[in-house]
Protein backbone atom coordinates (compact mmCIF):
# COMPACT_ATOMS: atom_id res chain seq x y z
CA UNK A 1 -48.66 37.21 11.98
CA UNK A 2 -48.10 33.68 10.36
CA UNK A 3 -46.18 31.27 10.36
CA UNK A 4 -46.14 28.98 6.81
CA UNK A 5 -44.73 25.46 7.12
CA UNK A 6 -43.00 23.45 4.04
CA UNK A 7 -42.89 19.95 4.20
CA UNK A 8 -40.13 17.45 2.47
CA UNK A 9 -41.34 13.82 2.46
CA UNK A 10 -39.32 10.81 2.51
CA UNK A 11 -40.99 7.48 1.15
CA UNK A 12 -39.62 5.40 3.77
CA UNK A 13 -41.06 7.81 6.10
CA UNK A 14 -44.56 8.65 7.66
CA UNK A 15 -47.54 8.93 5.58
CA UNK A 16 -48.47 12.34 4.22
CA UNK A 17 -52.09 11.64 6.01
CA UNK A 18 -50.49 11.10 9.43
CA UNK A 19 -48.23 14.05 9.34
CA UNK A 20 -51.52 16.00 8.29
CA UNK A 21 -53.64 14.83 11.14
CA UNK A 22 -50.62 15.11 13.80
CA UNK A 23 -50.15 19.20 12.53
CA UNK A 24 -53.75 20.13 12.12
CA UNK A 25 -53.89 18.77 15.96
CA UNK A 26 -51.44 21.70 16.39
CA UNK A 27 -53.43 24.13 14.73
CA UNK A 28 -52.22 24.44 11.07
CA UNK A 29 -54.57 24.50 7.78
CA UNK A 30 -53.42 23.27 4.90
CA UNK A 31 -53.64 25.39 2.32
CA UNK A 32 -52.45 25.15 -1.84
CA UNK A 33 -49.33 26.90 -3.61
CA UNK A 34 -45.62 27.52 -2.27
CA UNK A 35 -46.51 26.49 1.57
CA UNK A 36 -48.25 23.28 2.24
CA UNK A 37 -49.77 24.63 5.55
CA UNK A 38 -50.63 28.08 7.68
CA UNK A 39 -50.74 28.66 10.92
CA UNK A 40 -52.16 32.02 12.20
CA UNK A 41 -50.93 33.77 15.43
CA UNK A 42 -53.57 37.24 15.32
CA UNK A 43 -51.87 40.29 16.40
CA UNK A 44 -49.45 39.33 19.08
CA UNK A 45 -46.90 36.84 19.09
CA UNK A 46 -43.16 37.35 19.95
CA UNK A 47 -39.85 35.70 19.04
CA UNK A 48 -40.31 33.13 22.30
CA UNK A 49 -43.57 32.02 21.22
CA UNK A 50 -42.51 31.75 17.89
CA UNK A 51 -39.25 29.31 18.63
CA UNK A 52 -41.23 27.58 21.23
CA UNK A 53 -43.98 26.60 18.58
CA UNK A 54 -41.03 25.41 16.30
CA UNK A 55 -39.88 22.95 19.01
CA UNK A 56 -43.30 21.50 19.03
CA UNK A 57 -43.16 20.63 15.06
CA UNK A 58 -39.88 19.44 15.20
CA UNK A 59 -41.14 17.35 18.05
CA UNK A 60 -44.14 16.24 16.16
CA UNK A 61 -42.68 15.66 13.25
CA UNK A 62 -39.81 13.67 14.99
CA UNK A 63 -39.16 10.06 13.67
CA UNK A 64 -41.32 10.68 10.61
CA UNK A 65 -38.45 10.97 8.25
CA UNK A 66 -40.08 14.38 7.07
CA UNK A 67 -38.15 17.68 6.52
CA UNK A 68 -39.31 20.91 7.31
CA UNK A 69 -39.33 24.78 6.78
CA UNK A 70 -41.17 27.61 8.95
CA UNK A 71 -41.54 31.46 7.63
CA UNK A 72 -43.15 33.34 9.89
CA UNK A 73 -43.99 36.76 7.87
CA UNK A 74 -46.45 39.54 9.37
CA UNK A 75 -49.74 40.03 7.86
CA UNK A 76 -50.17 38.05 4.40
């Protein structure tokens, strides 16, 4: 499983390099094309897990001014 993040920036919010450093300190990589970053979960991960790592970007990203989207999709 994994879960792909989209990011919407504001320009009176964060810098893009801060938000990168405070989600790769989650465990995301960013990667190039329709998803700015990846995170990847192995083989087992459950619909808890998934929401609870969801609260932790929106509490990350909280205050930055930065919009997001997760898709967690199984094995791509």
């Amino acid at each position: 499983m994994k879960t792909y993040l989209v990011l919407w920036f504001n320009s009176n919010g964060a810098l893009p390099s801060e938000v990168d450093r405070s989600l790769m300190s989650l465990g995301f990589k960013a990667v190039q094309g329709n998803y700015d970053y990846v995170y990847d979960w192995g083989d087992n991960v459950n619909l808890d897990d998934i929401l609870h790592f969801s609260d932790k970007i929106q509490m990350t990203l909280k205050g930055s001014g930065v919009m997001f989207k997760t898709e967690t999709v199984n094995g791509q």
